[in-house]
N, C-alpha and C. Protein backbone atom coordinates (compact mmCIF):
# COMPACT_ATOMS: atom_id res chain seq x y z
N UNK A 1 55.38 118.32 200.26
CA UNK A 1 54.37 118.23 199.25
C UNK A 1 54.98 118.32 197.85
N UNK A 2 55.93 119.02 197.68
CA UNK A 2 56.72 119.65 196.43
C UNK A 2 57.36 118.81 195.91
N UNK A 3 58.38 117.26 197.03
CA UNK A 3 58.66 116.47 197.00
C UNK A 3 57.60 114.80 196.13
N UNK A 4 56.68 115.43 196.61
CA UNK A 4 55.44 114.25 196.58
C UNK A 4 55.17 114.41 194.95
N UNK A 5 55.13 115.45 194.83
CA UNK A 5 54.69 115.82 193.26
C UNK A 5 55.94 115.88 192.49
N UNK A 6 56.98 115.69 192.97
CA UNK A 6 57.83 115.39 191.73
C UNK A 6 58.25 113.95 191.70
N UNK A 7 58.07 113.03 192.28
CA UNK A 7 57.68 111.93 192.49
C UNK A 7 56.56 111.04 191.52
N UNK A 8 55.76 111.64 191.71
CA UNK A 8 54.50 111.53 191.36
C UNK A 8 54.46 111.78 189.44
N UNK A 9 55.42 112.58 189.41
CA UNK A 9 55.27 112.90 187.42
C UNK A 9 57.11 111.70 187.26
N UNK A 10 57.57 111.39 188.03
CA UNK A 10 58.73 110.37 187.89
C UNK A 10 57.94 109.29 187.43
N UNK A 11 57.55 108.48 188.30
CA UNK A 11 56.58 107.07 187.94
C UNK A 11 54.91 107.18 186.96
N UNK A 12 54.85 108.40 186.23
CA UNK A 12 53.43 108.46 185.67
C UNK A 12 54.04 107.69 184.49
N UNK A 13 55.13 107.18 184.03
CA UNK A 13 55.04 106.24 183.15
C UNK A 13 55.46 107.51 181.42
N UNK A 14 54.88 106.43 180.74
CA UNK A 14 55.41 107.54 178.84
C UNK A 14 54.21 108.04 178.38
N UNK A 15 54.95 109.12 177.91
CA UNK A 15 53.91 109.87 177.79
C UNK A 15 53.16 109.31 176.47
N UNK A 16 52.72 109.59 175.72
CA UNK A 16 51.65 109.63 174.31
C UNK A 16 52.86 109.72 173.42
N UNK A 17 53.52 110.94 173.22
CA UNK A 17 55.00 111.23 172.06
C UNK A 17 55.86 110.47 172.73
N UNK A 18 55.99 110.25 173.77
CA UNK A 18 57.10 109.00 173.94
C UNK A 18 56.91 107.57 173.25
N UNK A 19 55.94 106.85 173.40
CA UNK A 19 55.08 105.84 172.82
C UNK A 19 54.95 106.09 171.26
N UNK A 20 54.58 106.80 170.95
CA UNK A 20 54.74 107.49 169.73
C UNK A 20 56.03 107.37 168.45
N UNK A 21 56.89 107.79 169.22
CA UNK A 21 58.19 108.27 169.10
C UNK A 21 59.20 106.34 168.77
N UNK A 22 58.58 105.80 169.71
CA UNK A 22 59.32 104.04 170.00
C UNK A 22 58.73 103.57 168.74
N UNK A 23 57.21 103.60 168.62
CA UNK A 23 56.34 103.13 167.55
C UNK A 23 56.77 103.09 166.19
N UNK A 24 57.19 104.42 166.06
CA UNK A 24 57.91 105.24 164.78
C UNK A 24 59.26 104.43 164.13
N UNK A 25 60.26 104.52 165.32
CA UNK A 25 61.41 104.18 165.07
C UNK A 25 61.08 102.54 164.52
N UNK A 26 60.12 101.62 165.71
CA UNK A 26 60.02 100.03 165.32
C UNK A 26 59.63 99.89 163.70
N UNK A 27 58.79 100.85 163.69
CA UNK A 27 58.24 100.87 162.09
C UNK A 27 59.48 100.98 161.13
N UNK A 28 59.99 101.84 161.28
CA UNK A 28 61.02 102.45 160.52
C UNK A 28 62.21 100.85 160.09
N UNK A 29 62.64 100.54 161.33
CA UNK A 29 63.31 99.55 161.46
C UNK A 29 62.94 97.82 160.83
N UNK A 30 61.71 98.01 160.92
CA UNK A 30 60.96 96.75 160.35
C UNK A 30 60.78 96.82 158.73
N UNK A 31 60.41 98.00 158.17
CA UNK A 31 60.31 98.28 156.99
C UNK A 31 62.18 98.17 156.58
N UNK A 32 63.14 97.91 157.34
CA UNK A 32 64.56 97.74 156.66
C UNK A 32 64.75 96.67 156.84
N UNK A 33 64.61 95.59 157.62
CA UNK A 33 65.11 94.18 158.58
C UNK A 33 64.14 93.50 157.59
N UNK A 34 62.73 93.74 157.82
CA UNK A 34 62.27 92.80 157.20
C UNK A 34 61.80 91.96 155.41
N UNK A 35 62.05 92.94 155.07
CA UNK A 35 62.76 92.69 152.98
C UNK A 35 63.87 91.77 153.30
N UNK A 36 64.60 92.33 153.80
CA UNK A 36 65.77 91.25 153.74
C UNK A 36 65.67 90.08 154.22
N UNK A 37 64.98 89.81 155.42
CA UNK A 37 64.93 88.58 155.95
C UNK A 37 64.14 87.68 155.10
N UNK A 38 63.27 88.26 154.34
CA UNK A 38 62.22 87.45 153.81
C UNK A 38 63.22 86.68 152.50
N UNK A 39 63.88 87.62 151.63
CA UNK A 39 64.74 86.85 150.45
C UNK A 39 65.79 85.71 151.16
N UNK A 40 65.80 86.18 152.01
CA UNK A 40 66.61 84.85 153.02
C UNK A 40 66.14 83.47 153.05
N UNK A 41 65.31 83.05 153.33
CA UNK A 41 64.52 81.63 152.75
C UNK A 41 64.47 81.04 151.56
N UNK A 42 63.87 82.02 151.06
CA UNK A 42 63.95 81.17 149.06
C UNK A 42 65.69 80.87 149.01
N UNK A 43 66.97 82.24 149.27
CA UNK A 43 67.96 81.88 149.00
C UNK A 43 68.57 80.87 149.96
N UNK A 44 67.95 80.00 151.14
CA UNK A 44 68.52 79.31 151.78
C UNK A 44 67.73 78.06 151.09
N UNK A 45 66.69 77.83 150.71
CA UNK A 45 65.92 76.86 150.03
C UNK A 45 66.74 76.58 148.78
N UNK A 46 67.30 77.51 147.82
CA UNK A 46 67.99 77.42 146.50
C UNK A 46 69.34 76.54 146.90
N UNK A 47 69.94 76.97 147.92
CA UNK A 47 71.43 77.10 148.01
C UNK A 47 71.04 75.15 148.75
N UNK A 48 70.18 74.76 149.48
CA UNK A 48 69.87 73.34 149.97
C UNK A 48 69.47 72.66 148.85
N UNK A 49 68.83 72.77 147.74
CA UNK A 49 68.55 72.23 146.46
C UNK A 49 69.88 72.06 145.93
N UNK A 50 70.49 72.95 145.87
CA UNK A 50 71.88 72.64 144.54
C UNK A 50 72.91 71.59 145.41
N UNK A 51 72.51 72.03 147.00
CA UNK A 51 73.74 71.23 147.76
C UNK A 51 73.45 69.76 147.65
N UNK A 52 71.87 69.25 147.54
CA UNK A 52 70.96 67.92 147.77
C UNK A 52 71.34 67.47 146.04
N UNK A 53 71.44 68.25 144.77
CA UNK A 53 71.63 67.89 143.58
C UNK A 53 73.14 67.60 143.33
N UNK A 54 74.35 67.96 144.37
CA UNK A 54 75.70 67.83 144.51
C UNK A 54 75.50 66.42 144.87
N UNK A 55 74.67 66.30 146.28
CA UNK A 55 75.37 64.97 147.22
C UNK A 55 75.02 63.48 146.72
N UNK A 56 73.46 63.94 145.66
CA UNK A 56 73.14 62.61 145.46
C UNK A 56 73.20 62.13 143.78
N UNK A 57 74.38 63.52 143.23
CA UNK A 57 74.87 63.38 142.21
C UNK A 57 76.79 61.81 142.39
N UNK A 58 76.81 62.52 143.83
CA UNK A 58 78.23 61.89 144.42
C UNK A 58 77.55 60.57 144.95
N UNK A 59 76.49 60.00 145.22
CA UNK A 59 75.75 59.05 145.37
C UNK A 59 75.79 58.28 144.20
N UNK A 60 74.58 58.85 143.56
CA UNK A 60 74.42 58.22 142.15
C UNK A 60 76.10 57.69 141.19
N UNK A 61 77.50 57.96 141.41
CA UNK A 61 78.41 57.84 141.23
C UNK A 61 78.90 56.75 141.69
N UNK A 62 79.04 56.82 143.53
CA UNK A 62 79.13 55.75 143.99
C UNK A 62 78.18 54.60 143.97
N UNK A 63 77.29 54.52 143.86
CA UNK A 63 76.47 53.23 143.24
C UNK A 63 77.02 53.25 142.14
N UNK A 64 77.05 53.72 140.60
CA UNK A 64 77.70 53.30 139.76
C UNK A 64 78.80 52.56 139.76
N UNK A 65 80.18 52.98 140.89
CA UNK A 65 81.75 52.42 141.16
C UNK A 65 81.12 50.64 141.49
N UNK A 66 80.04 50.83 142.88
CA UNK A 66 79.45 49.38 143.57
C UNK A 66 78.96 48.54 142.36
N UNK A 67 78.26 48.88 141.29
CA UNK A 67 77.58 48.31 141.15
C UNK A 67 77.80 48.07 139.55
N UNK A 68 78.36 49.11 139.21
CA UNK A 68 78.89 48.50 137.52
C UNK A 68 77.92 49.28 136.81
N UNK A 69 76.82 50.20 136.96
CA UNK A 69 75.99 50.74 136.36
C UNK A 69 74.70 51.73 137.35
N UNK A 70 74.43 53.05 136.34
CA UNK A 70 73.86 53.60 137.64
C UNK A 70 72.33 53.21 137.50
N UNK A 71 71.89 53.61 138.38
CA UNK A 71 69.95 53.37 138.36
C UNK A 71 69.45 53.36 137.00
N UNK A 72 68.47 52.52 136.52
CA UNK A 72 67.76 53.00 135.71
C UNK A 72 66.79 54.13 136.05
N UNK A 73 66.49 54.94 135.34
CA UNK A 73 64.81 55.58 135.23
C UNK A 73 63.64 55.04 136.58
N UNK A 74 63.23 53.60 136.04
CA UNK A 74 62.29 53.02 136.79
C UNK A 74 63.09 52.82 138.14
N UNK A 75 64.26 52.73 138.25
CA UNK A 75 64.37 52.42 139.87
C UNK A 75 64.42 53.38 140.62
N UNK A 76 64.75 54.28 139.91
CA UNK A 76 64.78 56.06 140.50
C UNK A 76 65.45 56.24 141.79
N UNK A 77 65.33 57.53 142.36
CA UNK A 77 66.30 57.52 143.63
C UNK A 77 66.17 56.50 144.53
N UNK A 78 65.32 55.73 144.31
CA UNK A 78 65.07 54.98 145.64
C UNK A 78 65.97 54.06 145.54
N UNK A 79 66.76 53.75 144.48
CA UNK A 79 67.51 52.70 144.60
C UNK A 79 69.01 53.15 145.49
N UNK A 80 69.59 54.55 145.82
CA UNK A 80 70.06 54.79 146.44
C UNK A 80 69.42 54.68 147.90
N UNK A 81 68.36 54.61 148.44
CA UNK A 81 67.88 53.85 150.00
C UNK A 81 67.68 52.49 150.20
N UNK A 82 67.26 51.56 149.42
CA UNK A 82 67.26 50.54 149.40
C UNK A 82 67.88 49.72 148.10
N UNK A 83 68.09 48.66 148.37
CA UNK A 83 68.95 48.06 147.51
C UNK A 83 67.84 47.06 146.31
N UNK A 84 68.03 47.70 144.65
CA UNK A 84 67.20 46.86 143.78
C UNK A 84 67.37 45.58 143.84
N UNK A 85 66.63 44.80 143.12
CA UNK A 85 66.43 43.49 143.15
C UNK A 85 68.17 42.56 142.46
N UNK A 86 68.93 41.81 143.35
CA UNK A 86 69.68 41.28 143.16
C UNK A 86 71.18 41.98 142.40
N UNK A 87 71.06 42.88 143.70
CA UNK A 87 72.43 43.74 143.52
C UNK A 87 73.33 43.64 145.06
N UNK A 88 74.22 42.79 144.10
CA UNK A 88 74.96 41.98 145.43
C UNK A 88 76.38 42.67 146.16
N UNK A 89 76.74 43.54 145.16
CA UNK A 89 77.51 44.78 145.58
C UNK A 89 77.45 45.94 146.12
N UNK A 90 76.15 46.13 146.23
CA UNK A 90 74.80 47.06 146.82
C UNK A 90 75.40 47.47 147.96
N UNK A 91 75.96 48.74 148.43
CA UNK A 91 76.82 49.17 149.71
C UNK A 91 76.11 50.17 150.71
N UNK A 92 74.63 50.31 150.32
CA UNK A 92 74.22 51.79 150.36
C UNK A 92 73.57 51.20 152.50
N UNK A 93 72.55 52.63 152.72
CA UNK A 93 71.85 53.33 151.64
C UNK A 93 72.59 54.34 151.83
N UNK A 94 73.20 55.22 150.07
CA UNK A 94 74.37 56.12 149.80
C UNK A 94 74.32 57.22 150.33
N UNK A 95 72.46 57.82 150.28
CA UNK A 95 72.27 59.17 151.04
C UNK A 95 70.96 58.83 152.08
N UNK A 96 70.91 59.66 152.69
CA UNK A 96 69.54 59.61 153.87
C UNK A 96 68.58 60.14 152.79
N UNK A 97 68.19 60.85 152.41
CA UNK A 97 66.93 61.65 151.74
C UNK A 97 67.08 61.88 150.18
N UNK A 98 65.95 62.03 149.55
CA UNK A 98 66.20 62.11 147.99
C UNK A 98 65.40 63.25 147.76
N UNK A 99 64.57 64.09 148.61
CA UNK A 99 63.95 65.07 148.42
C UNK A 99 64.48 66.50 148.37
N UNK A 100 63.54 67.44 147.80
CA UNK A 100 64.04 68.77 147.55
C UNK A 100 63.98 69.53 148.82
N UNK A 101 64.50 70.58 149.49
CA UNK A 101 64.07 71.41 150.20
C UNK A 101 62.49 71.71 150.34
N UNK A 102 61.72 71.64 149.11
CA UNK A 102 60.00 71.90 149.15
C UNK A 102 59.18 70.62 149.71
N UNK A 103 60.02 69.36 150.03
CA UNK A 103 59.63 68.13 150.22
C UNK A 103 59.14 67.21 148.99
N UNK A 104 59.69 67.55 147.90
CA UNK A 104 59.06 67.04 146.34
C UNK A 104 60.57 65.64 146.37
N UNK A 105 60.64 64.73 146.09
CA UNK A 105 61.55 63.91 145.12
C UNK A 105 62.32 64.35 144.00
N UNK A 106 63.03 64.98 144.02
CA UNK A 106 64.63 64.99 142.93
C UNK A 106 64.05 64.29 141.59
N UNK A 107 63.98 64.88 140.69
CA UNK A 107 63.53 64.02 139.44
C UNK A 107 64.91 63.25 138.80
N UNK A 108 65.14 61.91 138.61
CA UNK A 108 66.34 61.68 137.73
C UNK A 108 66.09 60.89 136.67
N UNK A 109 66.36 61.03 135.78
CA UNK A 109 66.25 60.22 134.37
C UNK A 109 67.79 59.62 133.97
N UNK A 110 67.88 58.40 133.38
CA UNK A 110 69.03 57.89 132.99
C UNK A 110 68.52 57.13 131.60
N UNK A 111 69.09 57.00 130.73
CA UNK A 111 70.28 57.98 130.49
C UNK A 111 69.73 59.30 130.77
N UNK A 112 70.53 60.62 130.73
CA UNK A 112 69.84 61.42 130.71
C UNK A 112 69.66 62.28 128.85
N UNK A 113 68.88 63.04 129.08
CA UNK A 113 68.77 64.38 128.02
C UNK A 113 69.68 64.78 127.88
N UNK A 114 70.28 65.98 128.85
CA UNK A 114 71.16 66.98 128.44
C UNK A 114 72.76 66.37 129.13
N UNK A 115 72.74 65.01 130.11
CA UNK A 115 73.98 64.47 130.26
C UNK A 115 73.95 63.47 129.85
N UNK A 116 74.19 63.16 128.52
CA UNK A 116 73.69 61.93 127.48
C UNK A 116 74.21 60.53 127.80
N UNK A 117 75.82 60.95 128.45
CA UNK A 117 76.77 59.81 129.29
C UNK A 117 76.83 59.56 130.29
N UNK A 118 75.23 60.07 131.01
CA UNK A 118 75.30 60.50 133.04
C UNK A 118 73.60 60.06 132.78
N UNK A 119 73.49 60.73 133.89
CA UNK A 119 71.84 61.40 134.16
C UNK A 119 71.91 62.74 134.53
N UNK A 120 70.70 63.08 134.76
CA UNK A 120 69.99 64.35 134.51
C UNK A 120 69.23 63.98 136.15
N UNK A 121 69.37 65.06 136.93
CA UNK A 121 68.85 65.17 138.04
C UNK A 121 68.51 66.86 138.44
N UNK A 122 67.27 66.81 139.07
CA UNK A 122 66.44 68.42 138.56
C UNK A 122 65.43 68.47 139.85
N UNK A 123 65.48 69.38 140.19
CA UNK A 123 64.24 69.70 141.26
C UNK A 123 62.76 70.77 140.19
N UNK A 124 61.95 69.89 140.64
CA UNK A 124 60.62 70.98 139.86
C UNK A 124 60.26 71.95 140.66
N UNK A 125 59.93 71.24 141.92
CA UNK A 125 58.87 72.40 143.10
C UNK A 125 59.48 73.64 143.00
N UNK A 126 60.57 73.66 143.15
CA UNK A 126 61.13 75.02 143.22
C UNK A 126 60.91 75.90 142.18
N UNK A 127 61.22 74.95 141.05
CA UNK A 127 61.22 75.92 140.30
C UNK A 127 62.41 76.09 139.71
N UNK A 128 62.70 77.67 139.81
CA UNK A 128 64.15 78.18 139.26
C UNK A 128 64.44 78.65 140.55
N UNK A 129 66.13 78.94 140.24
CA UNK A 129 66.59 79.73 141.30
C UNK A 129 66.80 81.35 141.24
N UNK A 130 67.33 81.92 141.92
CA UNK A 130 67.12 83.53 141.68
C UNK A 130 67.66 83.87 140.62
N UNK A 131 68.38 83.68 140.03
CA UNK A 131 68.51 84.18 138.30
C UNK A 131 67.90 83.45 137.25
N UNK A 132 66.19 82.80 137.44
CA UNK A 132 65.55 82.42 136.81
C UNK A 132 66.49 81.03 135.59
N UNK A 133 67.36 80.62 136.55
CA UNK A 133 67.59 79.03 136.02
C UNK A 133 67.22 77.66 136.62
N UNK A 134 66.95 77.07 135.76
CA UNK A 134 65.88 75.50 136.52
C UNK A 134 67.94 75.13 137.48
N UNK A 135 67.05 74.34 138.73
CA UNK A 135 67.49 74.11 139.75
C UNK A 135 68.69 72.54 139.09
N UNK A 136 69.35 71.94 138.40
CA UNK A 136 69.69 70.94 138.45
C UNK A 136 71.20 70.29 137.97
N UNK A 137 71.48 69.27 137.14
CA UNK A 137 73.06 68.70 137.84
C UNK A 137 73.65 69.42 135.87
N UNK A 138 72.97 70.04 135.08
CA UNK A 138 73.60 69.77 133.73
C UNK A 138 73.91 71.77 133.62
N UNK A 139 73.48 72.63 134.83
CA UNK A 139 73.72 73.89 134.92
C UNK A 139 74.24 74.75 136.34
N UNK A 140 74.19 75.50 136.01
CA UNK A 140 73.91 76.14 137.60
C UNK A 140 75.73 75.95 138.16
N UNK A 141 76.79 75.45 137.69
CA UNK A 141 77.82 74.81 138.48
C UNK A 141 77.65 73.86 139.24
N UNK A 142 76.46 72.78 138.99
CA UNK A 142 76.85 71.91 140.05
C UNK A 142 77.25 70.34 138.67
N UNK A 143 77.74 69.61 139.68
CA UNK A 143 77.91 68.36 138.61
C UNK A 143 77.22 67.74 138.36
């Protein structure tokens, strides 16, 4: 019988402060894991913007080498996916995508503003990046 009953408090399972006790710690642990994970996105969103303002800065280049001159304004990125009207050196398309990490279009102007001998290529959606500077090719270290 003595056997039966110690048996019997083996398999009754956790107690209330055991349950308790797990609850506590998950809390504890979530309130540290999860702050951090969350700044993780915006800084993986920032760091895919500057890399997308690198590649189709090295785009916009190579169409210039092809073609003797880079996009105007009006032809905008798209002229790196498809080829403008009667450009016979036209090698592309230079990049797959012209969009930001937020799914917005890369703004580019040529000439540009602040790269008077280039263009100017800038993401809006985003915004700024974590030290409150606009996302684009004339700051930040990228070209």
């Amino acid at each position: 019988m003595r056997n039966q009953i110690r048996r019997d408090k083996r398999n009754r399972g956790f107690t209330l402060i055991e349950l308790l006790l797990v609850m506590v710690i998950l809390a504890i642990l979530a309130t540290v894991v999860v702050p951090k994970m969350v700044g993780r996105r915006a800084q993986a969103e920032e760091s895919s913007a500057k890399t997308g303002i690198s590649s189709i800065s090295t785009a916009l280049d190579t169409f210039e080498v092809d073609n003797g001159r880079y996009p105007s304004s009006e032809e905008g990125l798209t002229a790196l996916l498809q080829a403008p009207g009667n450009m016979p050196n036209w090698h592309g398309p230079y990049v797959q995508r012209v969009t930001d990490p937020w799914g917005q279009q890369y703004m580019y102007v040529y000439p540009g503003q602040h790269n008077t001998n280039s263009f100017d290529l800038y993401t809006t959606h985003g915004g700024t990046d974590t030290s409150g500077n606009q996302i684009n090719n004339w700051s930040n270290g990228t070209p």
